[in-house]
Protein backbone atom coordinates (compact mmCIF):
# COMPACT_ATOMS: atom_id res chain seq x y z
CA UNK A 1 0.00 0.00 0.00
CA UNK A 2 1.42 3.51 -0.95
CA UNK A 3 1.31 5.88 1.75
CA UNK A 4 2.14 9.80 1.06
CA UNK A 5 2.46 12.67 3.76
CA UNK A 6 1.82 16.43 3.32
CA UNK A 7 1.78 19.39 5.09
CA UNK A 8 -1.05 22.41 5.09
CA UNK A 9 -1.17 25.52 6.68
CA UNK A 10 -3.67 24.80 9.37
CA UNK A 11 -5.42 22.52 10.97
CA UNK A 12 -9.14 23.10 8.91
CA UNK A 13 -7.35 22.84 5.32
CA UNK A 14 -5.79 18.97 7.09
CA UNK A 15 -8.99 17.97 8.53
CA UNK A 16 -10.89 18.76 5.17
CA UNK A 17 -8.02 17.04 3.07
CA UNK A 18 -8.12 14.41 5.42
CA UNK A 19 -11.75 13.81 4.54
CA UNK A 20 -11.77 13.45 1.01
CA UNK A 21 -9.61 10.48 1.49
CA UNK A 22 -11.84 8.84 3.67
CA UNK A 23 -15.11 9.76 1.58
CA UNK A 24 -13.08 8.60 -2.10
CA UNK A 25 -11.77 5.27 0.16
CA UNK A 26 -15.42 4.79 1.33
CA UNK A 27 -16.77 5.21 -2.10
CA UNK A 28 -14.03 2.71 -3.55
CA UNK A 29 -14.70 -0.01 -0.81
CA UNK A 30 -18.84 0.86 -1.99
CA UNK A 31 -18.05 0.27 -5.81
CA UNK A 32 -16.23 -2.94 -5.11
CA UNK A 33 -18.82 -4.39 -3.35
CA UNK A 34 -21.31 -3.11 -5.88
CA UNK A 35 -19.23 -4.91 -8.81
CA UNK A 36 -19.36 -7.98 -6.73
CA UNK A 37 -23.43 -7.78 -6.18
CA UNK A 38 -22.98 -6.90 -3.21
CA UNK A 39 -24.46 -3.93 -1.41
CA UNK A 40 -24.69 -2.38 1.92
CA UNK A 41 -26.99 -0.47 3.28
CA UNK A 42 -28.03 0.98 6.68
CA UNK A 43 -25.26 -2.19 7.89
CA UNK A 44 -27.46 -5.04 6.63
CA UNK A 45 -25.85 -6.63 3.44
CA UNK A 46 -28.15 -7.41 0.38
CA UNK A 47 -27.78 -9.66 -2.51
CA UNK A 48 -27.65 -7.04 -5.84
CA UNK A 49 -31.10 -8.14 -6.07
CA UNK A 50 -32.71 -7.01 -2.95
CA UNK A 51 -32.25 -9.79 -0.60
CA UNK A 52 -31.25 -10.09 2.25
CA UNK A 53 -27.85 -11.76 3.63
């Protein structure tokens, strides 16, 4: 896994940047499970056709 540092100029601009990794991870993590018919909603997992787990 690739890693990478980086410094802002306070601690908002670090927090925010610090977000959009989490929310582009999250929506990775959400597309992978969504190519593998699986989805997850509300934390109960679904088939790709609505049922449940």
């Amino acid at each position: 896994m690739r890693t990478r540092s980086a410094t802002y100029p306070d601690r908002d601009t670090a927090q925010w940047a610090t977000q959009q990794v989490v929310t582009a991870n999250e929506q990775f993590i959400h597309r992978w499970l969504a190519v593998r018919g699986l989805y997850v909603y509300a934390e109960s997992a679904v088939s790709a056709h609505g049922e449940e787990l």
